[in-house]
PDB file of N, CA and C in Angstrom:
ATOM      1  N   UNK A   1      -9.211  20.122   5.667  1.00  0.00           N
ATOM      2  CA  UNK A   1      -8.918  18.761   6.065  1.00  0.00           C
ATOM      3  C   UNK A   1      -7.423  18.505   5.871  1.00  0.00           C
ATOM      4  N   UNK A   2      -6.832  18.022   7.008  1.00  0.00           N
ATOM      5  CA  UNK A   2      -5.371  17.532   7.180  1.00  0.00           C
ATOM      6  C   UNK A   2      -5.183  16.258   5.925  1.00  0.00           C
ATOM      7  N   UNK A   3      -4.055  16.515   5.626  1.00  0.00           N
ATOM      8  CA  UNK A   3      -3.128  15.603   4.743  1.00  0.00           C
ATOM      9  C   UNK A   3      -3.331  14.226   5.440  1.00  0.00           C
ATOM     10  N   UNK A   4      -2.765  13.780   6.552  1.00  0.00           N
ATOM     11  CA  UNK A   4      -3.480  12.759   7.207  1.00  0.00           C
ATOM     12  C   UNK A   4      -4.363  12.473   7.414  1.00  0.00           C
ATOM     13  N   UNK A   5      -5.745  13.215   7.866  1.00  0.00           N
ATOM     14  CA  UNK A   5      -7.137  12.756   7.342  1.00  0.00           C
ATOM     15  C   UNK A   5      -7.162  12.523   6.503  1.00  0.00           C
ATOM     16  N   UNK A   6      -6.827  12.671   5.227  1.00  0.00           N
ATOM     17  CA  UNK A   6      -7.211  12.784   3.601  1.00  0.00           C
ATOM     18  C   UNK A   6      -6.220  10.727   3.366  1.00  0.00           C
ATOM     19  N   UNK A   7      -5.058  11.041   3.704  1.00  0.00           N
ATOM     20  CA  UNK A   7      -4.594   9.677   3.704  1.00  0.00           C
ATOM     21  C   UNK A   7      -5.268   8.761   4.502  1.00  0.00           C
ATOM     22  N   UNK A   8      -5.651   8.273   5.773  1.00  0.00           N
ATOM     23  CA  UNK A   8      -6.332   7.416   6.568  1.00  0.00           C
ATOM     24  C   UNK A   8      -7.462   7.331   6.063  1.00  0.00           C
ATOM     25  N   UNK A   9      -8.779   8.269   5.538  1.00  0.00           N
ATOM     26  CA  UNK A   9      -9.436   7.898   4.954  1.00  0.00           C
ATOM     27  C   UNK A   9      -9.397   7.464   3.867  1.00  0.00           C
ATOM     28  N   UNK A  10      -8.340   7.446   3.037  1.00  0.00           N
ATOM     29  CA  UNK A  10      -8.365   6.423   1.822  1.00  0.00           C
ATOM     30  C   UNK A  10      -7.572   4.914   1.996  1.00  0.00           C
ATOM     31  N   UNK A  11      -7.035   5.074   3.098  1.00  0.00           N
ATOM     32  CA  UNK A  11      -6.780   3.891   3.580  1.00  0.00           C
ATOM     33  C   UNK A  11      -7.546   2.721   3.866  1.00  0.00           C
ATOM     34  N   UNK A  12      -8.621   3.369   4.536  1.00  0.00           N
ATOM     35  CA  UNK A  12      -9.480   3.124   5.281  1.00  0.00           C
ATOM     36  C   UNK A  12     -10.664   2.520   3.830  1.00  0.00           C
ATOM     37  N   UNK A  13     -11.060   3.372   2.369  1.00  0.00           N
ATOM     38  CA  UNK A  13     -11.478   3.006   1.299  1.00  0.00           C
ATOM     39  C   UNK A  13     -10.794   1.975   0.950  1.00  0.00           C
ATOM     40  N   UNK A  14      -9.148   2.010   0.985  1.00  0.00           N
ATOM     41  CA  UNK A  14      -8.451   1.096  -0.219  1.00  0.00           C
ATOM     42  C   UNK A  14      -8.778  -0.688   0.954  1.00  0.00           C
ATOM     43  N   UNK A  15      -8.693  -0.713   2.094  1.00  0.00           N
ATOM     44  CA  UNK A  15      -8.691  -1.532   2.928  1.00  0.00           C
ATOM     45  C   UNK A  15     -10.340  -2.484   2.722  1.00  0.00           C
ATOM     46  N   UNK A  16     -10.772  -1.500   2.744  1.00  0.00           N
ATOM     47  CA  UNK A  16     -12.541  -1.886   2.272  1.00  0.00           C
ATOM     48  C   UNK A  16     -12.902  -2.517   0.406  1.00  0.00           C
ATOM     49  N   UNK A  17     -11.717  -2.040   0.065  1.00  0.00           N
ATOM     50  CA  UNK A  17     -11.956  -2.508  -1.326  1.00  0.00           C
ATOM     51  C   UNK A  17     -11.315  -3.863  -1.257  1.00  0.00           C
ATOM     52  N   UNK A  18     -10.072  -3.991  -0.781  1.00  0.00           N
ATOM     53  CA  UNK A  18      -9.068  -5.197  -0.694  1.00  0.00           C
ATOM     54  C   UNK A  18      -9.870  -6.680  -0.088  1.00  0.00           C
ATOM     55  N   UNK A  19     -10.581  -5.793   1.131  1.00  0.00           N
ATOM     56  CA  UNK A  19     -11.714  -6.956   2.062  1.00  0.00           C
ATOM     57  C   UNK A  19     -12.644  -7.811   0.994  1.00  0.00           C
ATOM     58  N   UNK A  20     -13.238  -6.579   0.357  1.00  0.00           N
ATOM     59  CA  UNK A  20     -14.682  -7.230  -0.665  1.00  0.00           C
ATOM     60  C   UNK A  20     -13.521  -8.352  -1.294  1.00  0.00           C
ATOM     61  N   UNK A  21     -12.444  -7.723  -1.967  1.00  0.00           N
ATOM     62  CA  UNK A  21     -11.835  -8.947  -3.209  1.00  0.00           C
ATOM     63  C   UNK A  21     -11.264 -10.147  -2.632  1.00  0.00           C
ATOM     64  N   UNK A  22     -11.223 -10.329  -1.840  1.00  0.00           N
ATOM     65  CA  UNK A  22     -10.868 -11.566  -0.674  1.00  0.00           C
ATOM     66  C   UNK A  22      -9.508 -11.237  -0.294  1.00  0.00           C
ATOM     67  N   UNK A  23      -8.797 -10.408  -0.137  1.00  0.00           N
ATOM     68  CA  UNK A  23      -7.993 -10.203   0.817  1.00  0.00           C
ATOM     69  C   UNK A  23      -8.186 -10.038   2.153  1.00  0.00           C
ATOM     70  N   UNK A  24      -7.302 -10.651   3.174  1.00  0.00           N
ATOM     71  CA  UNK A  24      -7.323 -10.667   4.667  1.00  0.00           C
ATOM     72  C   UNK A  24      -6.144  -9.482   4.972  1.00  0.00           C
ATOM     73  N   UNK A  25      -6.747  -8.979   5.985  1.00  0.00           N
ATOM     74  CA  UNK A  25      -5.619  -7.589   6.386  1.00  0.00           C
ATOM     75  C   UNK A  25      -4.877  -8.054   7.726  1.00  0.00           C
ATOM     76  N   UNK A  26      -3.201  -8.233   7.528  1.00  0.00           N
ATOM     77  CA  UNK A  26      -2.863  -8.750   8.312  1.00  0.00           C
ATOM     78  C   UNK A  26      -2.147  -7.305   9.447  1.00  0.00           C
ATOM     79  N   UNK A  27      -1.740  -6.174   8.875  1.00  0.00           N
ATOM     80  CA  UNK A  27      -1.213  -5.129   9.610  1.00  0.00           C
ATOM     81  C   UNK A  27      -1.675  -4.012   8.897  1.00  0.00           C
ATOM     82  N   UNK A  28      -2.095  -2.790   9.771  1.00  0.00           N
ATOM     83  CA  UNK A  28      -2.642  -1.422   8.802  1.00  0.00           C
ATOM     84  C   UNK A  28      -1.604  -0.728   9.645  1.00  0.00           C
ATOM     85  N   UNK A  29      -0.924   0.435   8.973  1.00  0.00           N
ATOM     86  CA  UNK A  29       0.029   0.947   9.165  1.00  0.00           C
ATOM     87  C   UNK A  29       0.832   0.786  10.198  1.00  0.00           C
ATOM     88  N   UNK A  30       1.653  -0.233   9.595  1.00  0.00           N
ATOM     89  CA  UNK A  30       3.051  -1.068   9.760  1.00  0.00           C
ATOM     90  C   UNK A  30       3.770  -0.270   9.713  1.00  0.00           C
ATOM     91  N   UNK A  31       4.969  -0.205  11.191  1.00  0.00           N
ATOM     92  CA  UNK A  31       6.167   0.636  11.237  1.00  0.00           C
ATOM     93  C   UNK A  31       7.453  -0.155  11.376  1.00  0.00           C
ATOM     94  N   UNK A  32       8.882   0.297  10.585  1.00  0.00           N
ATOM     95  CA  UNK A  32      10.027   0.071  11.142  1.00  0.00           C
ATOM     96  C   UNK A  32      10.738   1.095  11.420  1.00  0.00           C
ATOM     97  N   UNK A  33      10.746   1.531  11.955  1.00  0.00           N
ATOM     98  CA  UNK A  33      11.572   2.988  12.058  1.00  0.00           C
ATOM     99  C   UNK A  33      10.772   4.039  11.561  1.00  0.00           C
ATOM    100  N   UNK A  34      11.465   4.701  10.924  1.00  0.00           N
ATOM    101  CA  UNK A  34      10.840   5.879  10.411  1.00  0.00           C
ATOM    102  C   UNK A  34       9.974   5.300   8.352  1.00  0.00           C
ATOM    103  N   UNK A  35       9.765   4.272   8.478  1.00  0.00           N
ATOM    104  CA  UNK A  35       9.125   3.686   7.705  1.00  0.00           C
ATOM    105  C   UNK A  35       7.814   2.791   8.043  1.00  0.00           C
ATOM    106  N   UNK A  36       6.532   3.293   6.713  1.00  0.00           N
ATOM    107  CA  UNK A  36       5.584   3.007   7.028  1.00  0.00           C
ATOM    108  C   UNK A  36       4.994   2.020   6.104  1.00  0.00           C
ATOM    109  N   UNK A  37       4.509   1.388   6.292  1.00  0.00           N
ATOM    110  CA  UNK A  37       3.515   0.313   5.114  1.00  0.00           C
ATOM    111  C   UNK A  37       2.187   0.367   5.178  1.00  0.00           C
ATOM    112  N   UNK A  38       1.507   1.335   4.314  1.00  0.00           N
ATOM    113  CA  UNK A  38      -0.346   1.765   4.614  1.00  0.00           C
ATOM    114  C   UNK A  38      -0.956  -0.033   5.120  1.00  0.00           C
ATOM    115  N   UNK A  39      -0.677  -0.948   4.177  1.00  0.00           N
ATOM    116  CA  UNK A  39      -1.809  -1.814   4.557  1.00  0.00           C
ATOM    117  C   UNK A  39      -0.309  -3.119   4.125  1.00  0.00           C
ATOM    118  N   UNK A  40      -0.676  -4.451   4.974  1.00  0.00           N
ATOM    119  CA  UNK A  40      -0.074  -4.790   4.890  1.00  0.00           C
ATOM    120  C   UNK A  40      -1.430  -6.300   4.598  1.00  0.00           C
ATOM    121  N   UNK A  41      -1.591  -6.795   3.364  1.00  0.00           N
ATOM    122  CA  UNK A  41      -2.570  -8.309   3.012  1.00  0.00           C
ATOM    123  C   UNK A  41      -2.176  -9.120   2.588  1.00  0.00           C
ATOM    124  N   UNK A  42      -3.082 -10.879   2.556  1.00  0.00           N
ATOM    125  CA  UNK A  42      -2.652 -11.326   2.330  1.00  0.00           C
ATOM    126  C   UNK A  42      -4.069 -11.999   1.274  1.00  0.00           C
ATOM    127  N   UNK A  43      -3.543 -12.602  -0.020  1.00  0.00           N
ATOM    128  CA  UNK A  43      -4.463 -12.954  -0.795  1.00  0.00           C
ATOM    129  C   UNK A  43      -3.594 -14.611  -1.261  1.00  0.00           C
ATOM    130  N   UNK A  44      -4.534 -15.216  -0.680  1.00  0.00           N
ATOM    131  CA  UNK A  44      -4.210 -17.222  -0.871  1.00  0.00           C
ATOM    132  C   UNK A  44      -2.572 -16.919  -0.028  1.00  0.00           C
ATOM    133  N   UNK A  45      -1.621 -17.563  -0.735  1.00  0.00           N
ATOM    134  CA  UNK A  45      -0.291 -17.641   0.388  1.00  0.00           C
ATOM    135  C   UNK A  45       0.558 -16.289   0.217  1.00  0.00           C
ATOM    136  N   UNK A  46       0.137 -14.999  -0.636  1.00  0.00           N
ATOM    137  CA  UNK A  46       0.829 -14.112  -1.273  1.00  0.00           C
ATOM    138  C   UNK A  46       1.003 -13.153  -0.079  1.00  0.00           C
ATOM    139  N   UNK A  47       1.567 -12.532   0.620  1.00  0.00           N
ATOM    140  CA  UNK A  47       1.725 -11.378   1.219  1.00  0.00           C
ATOM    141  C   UNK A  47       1.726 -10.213   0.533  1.00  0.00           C
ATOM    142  N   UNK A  48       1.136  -9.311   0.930  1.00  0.00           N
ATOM    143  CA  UNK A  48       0.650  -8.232  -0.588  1.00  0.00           C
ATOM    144  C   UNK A  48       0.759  -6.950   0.583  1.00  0.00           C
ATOM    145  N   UNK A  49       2.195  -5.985   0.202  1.00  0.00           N
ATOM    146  CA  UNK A  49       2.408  -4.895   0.965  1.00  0.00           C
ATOM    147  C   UNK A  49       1.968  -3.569  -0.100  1.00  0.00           C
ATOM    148  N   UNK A  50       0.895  -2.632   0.449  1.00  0.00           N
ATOM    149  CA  UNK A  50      -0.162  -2.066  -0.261  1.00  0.00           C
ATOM    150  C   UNK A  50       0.448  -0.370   0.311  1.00  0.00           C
ATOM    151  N   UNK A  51       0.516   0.219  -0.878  1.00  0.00           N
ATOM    152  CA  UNK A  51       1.090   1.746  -0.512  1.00  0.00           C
ATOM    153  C   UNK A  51      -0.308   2.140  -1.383  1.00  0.00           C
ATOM    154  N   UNK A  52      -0.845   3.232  -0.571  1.00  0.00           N
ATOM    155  CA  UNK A  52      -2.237   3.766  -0.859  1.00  0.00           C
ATOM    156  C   UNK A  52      -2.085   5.055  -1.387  1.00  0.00           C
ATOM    157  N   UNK A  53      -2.525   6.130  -2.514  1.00  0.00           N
ATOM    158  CA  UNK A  53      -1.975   7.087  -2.709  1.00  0.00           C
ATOM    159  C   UNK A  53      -3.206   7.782  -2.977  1.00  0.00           C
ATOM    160  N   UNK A  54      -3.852   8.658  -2.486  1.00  0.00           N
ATOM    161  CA  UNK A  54      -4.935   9.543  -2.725  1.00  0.00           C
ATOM    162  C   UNK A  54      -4.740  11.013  -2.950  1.00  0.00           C
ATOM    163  N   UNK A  55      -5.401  11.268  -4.504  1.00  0.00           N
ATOM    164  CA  UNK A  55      -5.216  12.598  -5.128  1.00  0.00           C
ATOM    165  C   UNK A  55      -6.855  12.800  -5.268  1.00  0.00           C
ATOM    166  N   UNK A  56      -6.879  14.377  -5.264  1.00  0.00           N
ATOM    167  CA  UNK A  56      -7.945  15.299  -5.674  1.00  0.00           C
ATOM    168  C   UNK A  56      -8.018  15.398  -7.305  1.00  0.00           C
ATOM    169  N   UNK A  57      -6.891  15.739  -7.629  1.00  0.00           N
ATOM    170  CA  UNK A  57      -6.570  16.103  -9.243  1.00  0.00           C
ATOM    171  C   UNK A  57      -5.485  15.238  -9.255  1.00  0.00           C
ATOM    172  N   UNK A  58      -5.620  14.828 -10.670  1.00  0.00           N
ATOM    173  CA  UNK A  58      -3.629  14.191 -11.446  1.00  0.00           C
ATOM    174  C   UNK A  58      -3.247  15.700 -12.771  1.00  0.00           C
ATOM    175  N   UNK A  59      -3.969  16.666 -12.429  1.00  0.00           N
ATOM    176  CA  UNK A  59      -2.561  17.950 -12.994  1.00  0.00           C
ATOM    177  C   UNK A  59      -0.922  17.357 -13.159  1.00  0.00           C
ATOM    178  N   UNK A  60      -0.297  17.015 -11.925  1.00  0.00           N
ATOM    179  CA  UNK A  60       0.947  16.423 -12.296  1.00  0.00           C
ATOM    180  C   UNK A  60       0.973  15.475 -11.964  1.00  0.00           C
ATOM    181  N   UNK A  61       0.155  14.296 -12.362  1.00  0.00           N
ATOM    182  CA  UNK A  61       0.706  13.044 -12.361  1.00  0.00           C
ATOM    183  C   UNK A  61      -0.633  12.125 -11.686  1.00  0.00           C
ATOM    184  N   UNK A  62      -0.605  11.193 -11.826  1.00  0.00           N
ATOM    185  CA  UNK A  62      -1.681  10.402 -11.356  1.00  0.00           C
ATOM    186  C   UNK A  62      -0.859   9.556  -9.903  1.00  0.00           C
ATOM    187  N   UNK A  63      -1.749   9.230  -9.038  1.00  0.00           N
ATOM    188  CA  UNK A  63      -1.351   8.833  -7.430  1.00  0.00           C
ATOM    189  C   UNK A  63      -0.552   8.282  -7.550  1.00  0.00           C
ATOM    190  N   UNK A  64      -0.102   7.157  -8.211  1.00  0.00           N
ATOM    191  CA  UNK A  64       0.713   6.376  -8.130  1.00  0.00           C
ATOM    192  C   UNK A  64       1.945   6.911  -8.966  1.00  0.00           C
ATOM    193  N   UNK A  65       1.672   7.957  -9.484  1.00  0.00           N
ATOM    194  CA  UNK A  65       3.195   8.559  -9.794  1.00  0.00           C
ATOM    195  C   UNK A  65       3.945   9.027  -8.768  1.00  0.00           C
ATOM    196  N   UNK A  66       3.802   9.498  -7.907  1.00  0.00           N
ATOM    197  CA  UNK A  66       3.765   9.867  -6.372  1.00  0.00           C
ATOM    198  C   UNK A  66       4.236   8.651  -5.266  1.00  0.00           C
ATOM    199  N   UNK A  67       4.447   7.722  -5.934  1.00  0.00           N
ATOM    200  CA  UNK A  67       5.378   6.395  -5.562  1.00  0.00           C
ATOM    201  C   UNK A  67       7.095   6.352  -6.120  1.00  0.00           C
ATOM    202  N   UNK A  68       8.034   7.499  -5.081  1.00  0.00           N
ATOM    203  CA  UNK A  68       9.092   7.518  -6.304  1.00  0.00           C
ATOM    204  C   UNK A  68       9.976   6.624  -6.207  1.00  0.00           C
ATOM    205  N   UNK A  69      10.920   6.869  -6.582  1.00  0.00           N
ATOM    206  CA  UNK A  69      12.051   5.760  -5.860  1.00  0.00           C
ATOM    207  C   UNK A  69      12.768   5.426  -4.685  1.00  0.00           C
ATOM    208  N   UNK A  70      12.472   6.680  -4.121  1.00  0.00           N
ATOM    209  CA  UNK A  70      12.916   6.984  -2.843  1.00  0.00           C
ATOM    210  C   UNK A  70      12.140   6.109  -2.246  1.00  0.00           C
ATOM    211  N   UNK A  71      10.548   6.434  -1.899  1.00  0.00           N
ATOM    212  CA  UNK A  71       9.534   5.579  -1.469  1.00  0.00           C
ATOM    213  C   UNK A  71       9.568   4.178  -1.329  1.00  0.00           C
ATOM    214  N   UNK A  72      10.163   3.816  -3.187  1.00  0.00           N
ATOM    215  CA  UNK A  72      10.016   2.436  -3.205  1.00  0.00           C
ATOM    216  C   UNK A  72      10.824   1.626  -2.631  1.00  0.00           C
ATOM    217  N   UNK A  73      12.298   2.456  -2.327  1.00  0.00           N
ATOM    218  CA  UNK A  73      13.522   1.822  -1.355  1.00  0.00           C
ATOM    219  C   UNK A  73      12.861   1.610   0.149  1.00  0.00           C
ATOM    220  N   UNK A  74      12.013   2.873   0.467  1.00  0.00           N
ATOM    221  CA  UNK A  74      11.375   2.705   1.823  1.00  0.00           C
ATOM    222  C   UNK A  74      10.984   1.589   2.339  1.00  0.00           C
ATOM    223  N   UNK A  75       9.478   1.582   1.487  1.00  0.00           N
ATOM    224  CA  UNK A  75       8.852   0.611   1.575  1.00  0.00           C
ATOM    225  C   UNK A  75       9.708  -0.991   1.125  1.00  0.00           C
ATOM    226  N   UNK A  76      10.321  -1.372   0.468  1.00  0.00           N
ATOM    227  CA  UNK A  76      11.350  -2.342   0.444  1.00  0.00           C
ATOM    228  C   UNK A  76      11.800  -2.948   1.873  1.00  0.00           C
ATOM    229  N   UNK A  77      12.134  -1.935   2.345  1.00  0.00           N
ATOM    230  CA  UNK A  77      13.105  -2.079   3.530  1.00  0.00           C
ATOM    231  C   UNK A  77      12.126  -2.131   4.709  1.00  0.00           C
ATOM    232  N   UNK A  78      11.230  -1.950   4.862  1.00  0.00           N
ATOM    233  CA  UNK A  78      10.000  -1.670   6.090  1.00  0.00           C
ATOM    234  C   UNK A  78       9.753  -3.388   5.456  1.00  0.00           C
ATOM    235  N   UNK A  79       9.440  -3.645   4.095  1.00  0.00           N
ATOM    236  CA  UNK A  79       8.672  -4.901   4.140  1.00  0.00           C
ATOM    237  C   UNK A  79       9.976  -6.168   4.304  1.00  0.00           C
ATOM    238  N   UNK A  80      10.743  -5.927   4.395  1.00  0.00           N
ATOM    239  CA  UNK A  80      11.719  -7.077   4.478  1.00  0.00           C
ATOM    240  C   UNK A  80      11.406  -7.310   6.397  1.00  0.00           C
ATOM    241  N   UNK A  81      11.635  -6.056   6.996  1.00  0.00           N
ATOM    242  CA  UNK A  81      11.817  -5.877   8.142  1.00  0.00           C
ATOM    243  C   UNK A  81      10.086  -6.844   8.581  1.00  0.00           C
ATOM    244  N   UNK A  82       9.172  -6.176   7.979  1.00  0.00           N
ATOM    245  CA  UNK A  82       8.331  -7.273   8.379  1.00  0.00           C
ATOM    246  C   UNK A  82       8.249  -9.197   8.274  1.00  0.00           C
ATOM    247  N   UNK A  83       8.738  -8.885   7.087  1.00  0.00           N
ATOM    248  CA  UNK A  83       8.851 -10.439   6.845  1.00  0.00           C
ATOM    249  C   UNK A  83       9.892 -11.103   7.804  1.00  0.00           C
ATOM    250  N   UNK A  84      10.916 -10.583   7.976  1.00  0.00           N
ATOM    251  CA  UNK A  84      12.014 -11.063   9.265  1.00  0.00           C
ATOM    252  C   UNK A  84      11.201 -10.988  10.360  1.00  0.00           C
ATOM    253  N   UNK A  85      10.751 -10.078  10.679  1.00  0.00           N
ATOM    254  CA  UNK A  85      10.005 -10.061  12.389  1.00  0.00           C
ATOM    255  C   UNK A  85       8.962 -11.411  12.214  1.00  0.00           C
ATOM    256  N   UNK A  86       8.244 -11.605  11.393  1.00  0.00           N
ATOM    257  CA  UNK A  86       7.102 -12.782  11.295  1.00  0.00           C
ATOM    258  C   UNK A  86       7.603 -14.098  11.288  1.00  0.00           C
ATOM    259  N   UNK A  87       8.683 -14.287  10.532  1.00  0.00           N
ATOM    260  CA  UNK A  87       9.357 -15.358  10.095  1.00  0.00           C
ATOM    261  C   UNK A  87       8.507 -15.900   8.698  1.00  0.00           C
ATOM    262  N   UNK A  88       8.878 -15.136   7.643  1.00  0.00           N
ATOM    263  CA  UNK A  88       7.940 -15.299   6.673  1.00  0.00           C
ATOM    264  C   UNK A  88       8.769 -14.923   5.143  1.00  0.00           C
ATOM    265  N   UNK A  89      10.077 -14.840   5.611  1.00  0.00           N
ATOM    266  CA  UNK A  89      10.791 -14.691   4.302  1.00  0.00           C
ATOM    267  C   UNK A  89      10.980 -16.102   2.862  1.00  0.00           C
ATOM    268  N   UNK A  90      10.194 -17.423   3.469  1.00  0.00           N
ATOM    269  CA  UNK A  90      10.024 -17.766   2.469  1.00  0.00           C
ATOM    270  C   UNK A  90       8.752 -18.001   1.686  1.00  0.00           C
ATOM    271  N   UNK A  91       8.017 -16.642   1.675  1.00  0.00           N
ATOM    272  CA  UNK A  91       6.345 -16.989   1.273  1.00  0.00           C
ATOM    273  C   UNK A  91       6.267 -15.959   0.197  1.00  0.00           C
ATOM    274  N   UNK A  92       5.630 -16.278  -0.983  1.00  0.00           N
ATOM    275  CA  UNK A  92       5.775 -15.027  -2.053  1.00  0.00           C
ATOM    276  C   UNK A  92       5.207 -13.795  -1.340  1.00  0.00           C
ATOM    277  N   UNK A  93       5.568 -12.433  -1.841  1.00  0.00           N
ATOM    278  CA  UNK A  93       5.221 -11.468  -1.789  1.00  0.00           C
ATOM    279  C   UNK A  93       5.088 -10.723  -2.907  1.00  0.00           C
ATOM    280  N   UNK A  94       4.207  -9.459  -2.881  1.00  0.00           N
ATOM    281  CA  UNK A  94       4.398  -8.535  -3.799  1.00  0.00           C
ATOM    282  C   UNK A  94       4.434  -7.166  -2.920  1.00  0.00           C
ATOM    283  N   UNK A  95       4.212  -6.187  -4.033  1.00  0.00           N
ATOM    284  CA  UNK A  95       3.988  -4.764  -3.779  1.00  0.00           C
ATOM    285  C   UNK A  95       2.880  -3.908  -4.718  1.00  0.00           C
ATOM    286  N   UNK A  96       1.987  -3.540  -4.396  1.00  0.00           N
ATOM    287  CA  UNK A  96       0.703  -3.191  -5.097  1.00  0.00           C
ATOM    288  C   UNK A  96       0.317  -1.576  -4.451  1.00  0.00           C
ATOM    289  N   UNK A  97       0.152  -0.959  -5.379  1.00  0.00           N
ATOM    290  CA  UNK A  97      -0.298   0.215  -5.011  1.00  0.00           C
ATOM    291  C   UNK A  97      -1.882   0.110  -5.489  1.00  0.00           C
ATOM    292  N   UNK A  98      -2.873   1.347  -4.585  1.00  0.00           N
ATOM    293  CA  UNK A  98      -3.909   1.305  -4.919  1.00  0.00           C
ATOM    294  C   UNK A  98      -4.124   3.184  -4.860  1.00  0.00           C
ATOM    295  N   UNK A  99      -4.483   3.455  -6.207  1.00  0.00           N
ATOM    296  CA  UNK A  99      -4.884   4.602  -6.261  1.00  0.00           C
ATOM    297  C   UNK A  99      -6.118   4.933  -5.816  1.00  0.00           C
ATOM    298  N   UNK A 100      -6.646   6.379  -5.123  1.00  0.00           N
ATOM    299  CA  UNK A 100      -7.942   6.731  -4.695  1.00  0.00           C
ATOM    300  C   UNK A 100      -8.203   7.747  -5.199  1.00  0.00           C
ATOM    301  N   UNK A 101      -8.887   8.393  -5.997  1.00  0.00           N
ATOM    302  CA  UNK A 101      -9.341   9.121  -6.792  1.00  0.00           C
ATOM    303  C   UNK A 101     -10.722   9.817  -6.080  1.00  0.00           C
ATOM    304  N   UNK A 102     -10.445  11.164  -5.385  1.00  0.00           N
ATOM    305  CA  UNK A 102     -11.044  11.674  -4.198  1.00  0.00           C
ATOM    306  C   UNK A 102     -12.054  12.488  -4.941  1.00  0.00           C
ATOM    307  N   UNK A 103     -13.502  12.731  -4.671  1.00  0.00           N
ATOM    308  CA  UNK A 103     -14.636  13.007  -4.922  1.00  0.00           C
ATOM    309  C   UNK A 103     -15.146  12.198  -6.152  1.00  0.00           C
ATOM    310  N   UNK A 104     -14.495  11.007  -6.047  1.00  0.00           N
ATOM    311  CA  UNK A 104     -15.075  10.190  -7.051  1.00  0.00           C
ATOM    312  C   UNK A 104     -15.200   8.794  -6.352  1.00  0.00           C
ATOM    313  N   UNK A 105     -16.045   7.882  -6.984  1.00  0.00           N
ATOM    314  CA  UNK A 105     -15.998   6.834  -6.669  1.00  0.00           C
ATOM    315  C   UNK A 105     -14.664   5.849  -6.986  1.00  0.00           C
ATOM    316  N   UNK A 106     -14.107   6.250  -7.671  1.00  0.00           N
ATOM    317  CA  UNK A 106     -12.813   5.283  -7.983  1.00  0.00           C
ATOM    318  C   UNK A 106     -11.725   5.001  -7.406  1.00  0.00           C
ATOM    319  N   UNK A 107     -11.806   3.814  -7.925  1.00  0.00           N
ATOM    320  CA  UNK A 107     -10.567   3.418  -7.163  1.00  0.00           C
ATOM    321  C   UNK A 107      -9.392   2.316  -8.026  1.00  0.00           C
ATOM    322  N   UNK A 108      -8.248   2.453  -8.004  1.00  0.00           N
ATOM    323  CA  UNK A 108      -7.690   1.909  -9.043  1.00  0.00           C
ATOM    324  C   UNK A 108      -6.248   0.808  -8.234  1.00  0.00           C
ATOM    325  N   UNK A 109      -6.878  -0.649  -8.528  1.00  0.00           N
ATOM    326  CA  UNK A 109      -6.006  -1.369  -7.815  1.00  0.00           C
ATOM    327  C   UNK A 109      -4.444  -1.526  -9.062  1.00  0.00           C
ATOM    328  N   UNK A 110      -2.927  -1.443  -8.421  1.00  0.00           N
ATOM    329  CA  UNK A 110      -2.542  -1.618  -9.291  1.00  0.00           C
ATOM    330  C   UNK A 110      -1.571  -3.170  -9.137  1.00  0.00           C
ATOM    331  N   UNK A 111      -1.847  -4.607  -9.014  1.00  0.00           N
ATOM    332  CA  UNK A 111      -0.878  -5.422  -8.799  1.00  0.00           C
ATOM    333  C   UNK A 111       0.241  -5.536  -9.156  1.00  0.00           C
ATOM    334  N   UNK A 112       1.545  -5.475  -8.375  1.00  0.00           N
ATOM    335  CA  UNK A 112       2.964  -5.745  -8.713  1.00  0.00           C
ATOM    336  C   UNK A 112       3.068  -4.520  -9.347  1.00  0.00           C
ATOM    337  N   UNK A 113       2.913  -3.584  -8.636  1.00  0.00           N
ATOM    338  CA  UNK A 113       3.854  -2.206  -9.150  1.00  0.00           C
ATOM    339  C   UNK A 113       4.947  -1.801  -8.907  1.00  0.00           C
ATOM    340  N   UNK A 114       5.578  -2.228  -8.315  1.00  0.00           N
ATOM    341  CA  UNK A 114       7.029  -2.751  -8.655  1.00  0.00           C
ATOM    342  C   UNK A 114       7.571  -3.901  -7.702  1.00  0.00           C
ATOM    343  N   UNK A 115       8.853  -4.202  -8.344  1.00  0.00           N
ATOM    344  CA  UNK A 115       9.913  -4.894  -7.058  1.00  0.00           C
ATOM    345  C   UNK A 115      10.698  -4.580  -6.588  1.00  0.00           C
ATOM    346  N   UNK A 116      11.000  -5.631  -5.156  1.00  0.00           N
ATOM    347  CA  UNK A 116      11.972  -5.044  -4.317  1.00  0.00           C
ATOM    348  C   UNK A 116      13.375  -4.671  -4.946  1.00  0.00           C
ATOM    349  N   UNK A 117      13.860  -5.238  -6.019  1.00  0.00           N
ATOM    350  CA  UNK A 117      15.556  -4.812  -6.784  1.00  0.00           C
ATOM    351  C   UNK A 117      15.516  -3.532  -6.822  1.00  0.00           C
TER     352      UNK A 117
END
């Protein structure tokens, strides 16, 4: 199974988990360029830009270690770019990763895992 199967289907989990908790899904993989945003929700007025990270094993590191800095500049810059295209730069936001923990049932939401600075 492709690396991209393995990601879309946990997308596809983390999206289904977000639904049950009352989040509304406003964009699933959001592009600006060569930048991507797995899930893009919204929970009450919060805009909540969701990087999904699915591991088999954490040997080195658990999914969301796998969010580096590089990434987090990415995603920064993809979510500004969304909020300008919408007209939505004055509505809170966050950034939340959701770990998927593959041949298991788990799933690990993490709110405000980091900020845009």
């Amino acid at each position: 199974m492709s690396t991209t199967t393995i990601g879309r289907g946990g997308e596809e989990r983390a999206k289904a988990y977000l639904e049950a908790q009352g989040y509304k899904v406003l964009r699933q993989n959001y592009r600006s360029g060569p930048r991507e945003i797995d899930l893009i929700m919204q929970v009450g007025c919060t805009v909540v830009f969701v990087e999904v990270k699915s591991r088999s094993k954490t040997d080195y590191g658990t999914p969301a270690e796998f969010v580096t800095r590089a990434k987090r500049r990415l995603l920064t810059l993809a979510a500004e770019a969304y909020l300008i295209e919408e007209s939505l730069l004055d509505v809170p936001a966050r950034f939340d990763v959701i770990e998927i923990f593959l041949g298991t049932d788990q799933i690990r939401h993490i709110e405000n895992a980091f900020d845009a600075t």
